[in-house]
PDB file of N, CA and C in Angstrom:
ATOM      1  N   UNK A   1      -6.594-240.808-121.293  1.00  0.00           N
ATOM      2  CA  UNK A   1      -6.866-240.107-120.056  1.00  0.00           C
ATOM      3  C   UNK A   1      -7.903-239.009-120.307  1.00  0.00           C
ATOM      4  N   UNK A   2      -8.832-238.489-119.944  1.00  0.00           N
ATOM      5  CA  UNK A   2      -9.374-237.796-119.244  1.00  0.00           C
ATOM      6  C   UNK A   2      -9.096-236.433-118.777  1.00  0.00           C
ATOM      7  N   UNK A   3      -9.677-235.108-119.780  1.00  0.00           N
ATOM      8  CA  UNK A   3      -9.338-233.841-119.185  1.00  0.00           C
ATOM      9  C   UNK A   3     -10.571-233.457-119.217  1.00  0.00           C
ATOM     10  N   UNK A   4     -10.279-232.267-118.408  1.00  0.00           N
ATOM     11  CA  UNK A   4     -11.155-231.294-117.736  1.00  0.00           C
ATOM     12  C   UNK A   4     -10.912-230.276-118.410  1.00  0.00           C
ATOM     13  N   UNK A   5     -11.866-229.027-118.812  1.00  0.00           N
ATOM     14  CA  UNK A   5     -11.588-227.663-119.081  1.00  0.00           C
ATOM     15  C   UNK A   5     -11.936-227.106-117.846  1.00  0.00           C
ATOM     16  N   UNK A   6     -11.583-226.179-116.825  1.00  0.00           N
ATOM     17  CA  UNK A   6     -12.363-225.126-116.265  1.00  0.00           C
ATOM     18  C   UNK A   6     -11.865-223.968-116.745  1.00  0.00           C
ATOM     19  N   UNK A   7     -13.049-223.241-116.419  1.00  0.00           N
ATOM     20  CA  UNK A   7     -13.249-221.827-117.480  1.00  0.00           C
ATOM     21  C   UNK A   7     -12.409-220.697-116.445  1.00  0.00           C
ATOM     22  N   UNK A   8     -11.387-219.869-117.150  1.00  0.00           N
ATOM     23  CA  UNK A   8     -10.348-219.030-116.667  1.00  0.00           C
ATOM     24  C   UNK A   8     -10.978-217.910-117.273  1.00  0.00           C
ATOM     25  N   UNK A   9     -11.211-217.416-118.251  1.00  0.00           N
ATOM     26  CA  UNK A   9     -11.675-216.246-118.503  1.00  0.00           C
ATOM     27  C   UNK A   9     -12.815-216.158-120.078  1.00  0.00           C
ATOM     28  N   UNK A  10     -12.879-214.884-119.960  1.00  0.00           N
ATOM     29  CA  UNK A  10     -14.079-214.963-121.294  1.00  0.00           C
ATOM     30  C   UNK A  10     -13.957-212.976-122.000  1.00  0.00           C
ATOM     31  N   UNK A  11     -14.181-212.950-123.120  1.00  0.00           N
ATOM     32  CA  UNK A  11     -13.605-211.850-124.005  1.00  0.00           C
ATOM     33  C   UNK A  11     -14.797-211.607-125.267  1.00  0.00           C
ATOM     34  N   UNK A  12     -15.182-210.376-125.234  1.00  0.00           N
ATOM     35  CA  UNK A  12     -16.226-210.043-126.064  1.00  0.00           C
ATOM     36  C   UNK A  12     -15.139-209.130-127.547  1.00  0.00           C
ATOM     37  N   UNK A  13     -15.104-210.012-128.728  1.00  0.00           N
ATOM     38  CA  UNK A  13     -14.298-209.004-129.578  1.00  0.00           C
ATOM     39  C   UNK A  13     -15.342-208.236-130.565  1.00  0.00           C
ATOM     40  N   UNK A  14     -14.948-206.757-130.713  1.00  0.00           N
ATOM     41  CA  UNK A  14     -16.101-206.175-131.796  1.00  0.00           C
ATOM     42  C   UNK A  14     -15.638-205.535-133.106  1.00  0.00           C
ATOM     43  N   UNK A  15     -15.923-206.402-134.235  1.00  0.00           N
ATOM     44  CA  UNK A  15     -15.311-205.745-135.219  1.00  0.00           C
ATOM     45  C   UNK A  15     -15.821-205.014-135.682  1.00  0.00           C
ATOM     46  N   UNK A  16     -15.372-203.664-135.960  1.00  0.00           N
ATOM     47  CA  UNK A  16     -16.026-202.421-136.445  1.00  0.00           C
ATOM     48  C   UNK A  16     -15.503-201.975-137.735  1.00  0.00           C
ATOM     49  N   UNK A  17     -16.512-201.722-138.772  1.00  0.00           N
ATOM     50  CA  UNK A  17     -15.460-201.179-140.014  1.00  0.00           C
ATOM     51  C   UNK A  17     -15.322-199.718-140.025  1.00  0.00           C
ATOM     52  N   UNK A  18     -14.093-199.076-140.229  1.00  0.00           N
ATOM     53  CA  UNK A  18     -13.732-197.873-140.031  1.00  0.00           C
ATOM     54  C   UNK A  18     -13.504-197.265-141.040  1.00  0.00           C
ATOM     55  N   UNK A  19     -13.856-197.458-142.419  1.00  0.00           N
ATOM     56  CA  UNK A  19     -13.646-197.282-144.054  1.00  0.00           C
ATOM     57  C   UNK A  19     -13.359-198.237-145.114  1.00  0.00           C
ATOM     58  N   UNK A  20     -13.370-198.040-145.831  1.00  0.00           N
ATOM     59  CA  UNK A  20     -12.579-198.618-147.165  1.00  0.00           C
ATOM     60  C   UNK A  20     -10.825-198.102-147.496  1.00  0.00           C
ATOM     61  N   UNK A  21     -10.198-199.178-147.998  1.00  0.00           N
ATOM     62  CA  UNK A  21      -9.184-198.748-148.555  1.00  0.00           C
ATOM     63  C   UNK A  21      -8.988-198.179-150.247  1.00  0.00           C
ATOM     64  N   UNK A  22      -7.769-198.217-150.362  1.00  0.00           N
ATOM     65  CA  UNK A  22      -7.676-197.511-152.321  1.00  0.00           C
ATOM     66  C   UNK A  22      -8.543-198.541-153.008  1.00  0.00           C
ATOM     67  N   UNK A  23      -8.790-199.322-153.088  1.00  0.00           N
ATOM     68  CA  UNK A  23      -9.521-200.663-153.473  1.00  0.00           C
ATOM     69  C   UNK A  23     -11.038-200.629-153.815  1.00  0.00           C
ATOM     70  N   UNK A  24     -11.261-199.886-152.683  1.00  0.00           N
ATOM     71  CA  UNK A  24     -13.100-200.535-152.117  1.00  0.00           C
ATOM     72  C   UNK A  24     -13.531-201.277-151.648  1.00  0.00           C
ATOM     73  N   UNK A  25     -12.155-201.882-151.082  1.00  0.00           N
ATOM     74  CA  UNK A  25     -12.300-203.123-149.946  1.00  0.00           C
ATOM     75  C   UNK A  25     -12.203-202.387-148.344  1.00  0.00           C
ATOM     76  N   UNK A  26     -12.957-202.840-147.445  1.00  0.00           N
ATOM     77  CA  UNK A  26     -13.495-202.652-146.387  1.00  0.00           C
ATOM     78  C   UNK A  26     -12.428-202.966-145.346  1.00  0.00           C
ATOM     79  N   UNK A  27     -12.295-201.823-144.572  1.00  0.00           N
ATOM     80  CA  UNK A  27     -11.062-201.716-143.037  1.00  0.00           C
ATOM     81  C   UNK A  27     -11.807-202.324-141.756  1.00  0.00           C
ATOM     82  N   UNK A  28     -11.202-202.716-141.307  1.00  0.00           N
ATOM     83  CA  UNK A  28     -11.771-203.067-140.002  1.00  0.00           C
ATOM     84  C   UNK A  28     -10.342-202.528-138.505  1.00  0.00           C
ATOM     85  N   UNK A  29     -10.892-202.388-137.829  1.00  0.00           N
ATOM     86  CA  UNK A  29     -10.656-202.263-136.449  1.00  0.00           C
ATOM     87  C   UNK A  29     -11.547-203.605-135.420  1.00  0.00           C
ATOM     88  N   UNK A  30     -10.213-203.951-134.612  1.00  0.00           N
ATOM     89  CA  UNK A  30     -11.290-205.014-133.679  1.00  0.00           C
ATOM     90  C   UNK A  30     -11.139-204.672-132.042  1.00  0.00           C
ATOM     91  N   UNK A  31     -11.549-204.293-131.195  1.00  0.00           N
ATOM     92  CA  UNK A  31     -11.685-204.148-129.734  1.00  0.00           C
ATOM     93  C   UNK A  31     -11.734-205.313-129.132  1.00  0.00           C
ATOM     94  N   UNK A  32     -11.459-205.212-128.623  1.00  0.00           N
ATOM     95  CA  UNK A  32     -11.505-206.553-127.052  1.00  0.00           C
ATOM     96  C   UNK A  32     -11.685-206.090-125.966  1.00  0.00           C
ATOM     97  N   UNK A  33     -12.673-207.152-125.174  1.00  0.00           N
ATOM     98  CA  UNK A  33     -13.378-206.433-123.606  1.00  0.00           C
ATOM     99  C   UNK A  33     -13.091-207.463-123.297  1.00  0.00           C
ATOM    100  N   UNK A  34     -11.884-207.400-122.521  1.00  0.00           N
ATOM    101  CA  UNK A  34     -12.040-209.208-121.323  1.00  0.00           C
ATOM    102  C   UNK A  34     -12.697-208.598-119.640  1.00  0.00           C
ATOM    103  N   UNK A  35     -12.546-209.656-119.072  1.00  0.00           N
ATOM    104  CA  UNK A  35     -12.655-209.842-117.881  1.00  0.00           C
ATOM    105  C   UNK A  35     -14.642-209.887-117.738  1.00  0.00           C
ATOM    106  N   UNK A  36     -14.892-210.177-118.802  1.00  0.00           N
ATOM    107  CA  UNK A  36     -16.526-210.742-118.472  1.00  0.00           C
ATOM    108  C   UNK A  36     -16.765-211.518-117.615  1.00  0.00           C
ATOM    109  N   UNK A  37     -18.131-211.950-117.141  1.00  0.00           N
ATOM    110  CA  UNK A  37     -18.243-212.750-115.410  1.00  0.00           C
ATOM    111  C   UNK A  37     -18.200-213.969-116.573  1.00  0.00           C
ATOM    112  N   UNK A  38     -17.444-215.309-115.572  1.00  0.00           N
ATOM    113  CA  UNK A  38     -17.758-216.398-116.720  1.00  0.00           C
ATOM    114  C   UNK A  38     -18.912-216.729-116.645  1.00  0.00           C
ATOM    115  N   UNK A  39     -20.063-216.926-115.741  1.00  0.00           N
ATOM    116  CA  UNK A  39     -21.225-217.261-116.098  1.00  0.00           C
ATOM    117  C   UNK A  39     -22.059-216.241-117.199  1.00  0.00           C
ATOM    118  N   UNK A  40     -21.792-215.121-117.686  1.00  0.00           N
ATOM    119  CA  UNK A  40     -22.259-214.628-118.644  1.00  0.00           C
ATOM    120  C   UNK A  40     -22.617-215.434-119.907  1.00  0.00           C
ATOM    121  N   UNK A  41     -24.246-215.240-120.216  1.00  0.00           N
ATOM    122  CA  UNK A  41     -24.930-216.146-121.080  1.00  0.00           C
ATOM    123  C   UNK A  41     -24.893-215.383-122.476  1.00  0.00           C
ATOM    124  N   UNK A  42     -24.520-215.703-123.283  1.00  0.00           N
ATOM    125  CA  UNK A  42     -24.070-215.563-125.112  1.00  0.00           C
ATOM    126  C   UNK A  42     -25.460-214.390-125.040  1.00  0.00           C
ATOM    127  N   UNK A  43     -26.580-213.871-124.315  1.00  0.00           N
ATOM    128  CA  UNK A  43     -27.396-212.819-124.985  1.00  0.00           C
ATOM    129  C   UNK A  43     -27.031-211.722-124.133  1.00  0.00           C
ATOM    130  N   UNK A  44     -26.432-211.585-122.875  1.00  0.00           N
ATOM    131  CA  UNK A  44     -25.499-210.743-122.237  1.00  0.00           C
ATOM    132  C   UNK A  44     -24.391-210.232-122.448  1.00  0.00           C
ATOM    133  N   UNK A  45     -23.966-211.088-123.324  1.00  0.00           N
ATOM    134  CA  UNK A  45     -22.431-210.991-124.117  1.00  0.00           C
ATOM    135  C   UNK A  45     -22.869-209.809-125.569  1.00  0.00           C
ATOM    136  N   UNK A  46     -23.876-209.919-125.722  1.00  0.00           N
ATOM    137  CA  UNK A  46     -24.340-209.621-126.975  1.00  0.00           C
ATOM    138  C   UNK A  46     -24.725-208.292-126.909  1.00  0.00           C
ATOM    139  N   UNK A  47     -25.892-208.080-125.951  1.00  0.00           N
ATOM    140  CA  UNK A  47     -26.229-206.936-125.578  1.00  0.00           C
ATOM    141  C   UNK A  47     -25.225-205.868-124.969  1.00  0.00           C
ATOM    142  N   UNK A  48     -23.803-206.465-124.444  1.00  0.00           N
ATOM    143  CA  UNK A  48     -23.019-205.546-123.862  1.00  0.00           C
ATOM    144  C   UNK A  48     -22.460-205.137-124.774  1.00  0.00           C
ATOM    145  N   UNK A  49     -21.834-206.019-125.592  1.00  0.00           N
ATOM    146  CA  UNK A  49     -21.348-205.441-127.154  1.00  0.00           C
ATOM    147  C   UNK A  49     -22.367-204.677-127.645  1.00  0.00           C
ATOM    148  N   UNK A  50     -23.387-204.622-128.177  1.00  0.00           N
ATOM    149  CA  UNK A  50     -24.175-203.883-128.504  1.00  0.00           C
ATOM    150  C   UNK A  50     -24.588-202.255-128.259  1.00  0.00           C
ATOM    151  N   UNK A  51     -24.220-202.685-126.615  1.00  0.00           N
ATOM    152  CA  UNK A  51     -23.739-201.011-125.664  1.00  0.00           C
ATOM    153  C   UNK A  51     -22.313-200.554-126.380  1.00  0.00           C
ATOM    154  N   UNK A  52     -21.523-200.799-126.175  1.00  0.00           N
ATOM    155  CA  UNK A  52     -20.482-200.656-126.719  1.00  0.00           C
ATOM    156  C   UNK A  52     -20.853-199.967-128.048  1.00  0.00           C
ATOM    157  N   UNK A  53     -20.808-201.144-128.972  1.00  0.00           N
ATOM    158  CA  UNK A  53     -21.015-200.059-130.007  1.00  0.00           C
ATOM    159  C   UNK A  53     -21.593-199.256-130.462  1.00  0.00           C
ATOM    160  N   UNK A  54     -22.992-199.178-129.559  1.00  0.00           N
ATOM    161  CA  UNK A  54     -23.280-197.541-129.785  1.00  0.00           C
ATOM    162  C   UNK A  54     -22.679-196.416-129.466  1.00  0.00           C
ATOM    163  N   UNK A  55     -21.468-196.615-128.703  1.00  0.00           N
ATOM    164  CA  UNK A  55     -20.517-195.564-128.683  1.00  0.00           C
ATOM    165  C   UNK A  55     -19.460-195.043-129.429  1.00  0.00           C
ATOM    166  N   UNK A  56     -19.488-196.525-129.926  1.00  0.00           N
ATOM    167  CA  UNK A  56     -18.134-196.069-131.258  1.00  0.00           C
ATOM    168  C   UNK A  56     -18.886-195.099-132.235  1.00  0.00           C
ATOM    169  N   UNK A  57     -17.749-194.574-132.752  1.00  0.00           N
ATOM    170  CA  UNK A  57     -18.513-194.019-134.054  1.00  0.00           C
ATOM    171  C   UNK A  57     -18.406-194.502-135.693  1.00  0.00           C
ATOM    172  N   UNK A  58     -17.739-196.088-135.735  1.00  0.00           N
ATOM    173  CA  UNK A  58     -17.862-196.254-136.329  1.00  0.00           C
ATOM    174  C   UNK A  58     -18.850-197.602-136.461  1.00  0.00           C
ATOM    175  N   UNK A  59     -19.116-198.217-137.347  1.00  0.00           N
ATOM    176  CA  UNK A  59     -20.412-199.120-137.669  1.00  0.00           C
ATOM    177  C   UNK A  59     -19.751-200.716-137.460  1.00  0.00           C
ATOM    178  N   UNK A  60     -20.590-201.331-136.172  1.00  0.00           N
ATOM    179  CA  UNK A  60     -20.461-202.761-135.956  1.00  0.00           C
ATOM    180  C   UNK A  60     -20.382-203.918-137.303  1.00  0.00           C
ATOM    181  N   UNK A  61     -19.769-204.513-137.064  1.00  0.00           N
ATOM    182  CA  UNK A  61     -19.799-205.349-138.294  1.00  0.00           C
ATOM    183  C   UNK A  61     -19.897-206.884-137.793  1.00  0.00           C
ATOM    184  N   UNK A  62     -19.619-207.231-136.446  1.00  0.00           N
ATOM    185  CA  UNK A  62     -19.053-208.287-136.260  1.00  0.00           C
ATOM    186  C   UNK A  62     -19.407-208.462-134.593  1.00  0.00           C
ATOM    187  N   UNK A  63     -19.903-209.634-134.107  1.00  0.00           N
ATOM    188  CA  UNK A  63     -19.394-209.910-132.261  1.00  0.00           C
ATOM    189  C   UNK A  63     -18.558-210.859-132.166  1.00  0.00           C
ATOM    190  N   UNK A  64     -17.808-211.290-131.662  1.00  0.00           N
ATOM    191  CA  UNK A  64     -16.999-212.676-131.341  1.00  0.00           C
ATOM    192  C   UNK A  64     -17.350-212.578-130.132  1.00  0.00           C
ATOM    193  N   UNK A  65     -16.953-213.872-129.336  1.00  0.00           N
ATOM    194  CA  UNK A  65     -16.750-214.244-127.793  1.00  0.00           C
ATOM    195  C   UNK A  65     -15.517-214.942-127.727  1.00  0.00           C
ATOM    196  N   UNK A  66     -14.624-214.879-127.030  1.00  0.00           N
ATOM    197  CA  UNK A  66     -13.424-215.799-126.343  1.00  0.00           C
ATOM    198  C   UNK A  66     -13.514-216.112-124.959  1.00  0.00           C
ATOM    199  N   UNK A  67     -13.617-217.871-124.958  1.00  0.00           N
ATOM    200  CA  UNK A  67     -13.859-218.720-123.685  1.00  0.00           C
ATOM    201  C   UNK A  67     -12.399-219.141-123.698  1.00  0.00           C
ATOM    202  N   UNK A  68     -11.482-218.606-122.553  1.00  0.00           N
ATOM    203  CA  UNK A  68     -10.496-219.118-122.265  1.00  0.00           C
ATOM    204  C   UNK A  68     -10.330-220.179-120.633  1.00  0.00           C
ATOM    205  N   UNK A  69      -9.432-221.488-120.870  1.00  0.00           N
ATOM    206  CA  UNK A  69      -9.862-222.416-119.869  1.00  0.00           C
ATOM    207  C   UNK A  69      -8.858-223.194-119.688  1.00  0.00           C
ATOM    208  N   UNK A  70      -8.904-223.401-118.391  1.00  0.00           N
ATOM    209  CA  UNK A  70      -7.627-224.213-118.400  1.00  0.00           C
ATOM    210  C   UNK A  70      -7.875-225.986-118.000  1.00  0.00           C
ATOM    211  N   UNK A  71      -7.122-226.601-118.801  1.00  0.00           N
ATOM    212  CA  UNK A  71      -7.036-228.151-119.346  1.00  0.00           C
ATOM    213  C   UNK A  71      -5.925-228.995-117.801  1.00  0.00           C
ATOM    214  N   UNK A  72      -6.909-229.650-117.309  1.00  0.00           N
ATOM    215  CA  UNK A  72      -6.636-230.281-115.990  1.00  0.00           C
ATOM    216  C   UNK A  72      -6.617-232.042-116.569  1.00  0.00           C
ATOM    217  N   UNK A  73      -6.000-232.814-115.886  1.00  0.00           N
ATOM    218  CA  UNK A  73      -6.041-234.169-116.122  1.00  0.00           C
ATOM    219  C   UNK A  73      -7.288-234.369-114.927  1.00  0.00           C
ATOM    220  N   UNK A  74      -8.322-235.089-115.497  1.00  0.00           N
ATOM    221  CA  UNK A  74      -8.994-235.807-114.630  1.00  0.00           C
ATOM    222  C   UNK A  74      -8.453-236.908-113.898  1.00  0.00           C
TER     223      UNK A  74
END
């Protein structure tokens, strides 16, 4: 059979590193921004993250995107 995805939502994650531990291995913190328009194109997604983290104060390391969708029987 035959499914369908339609697109339910979409999520910009930003991993930021916020130090090192006892180690010298590298911390991270990750944010999540949902409720993006779903037609938002991967260089809109990018650039908004990008806004974003010029506000943090700590240093971008990372963008993700999450396309969430829901699975219909054709």
């Amino acid at each position: 059979m035959a499914v369908n995805a339609i697109p339910t939502g979409k999520s910009v994650v930003l991993t930021l590193q916020t130090g090192v531990d006892e180690n010298g291995n590298p911390k991270y913190k990750h944010l999540t921004y949902s409720g993006l328009k779903l037609d938002a194109t991967d260089q809109q997604v990018w650039d908004f993250a990008q806004a974003i983290a010029g506000l943090q104060k700590f240093t971008l390391n990372q963008v993700g995107e999450i396309n969430r969708a829901r699975l219909v029987q054709a």
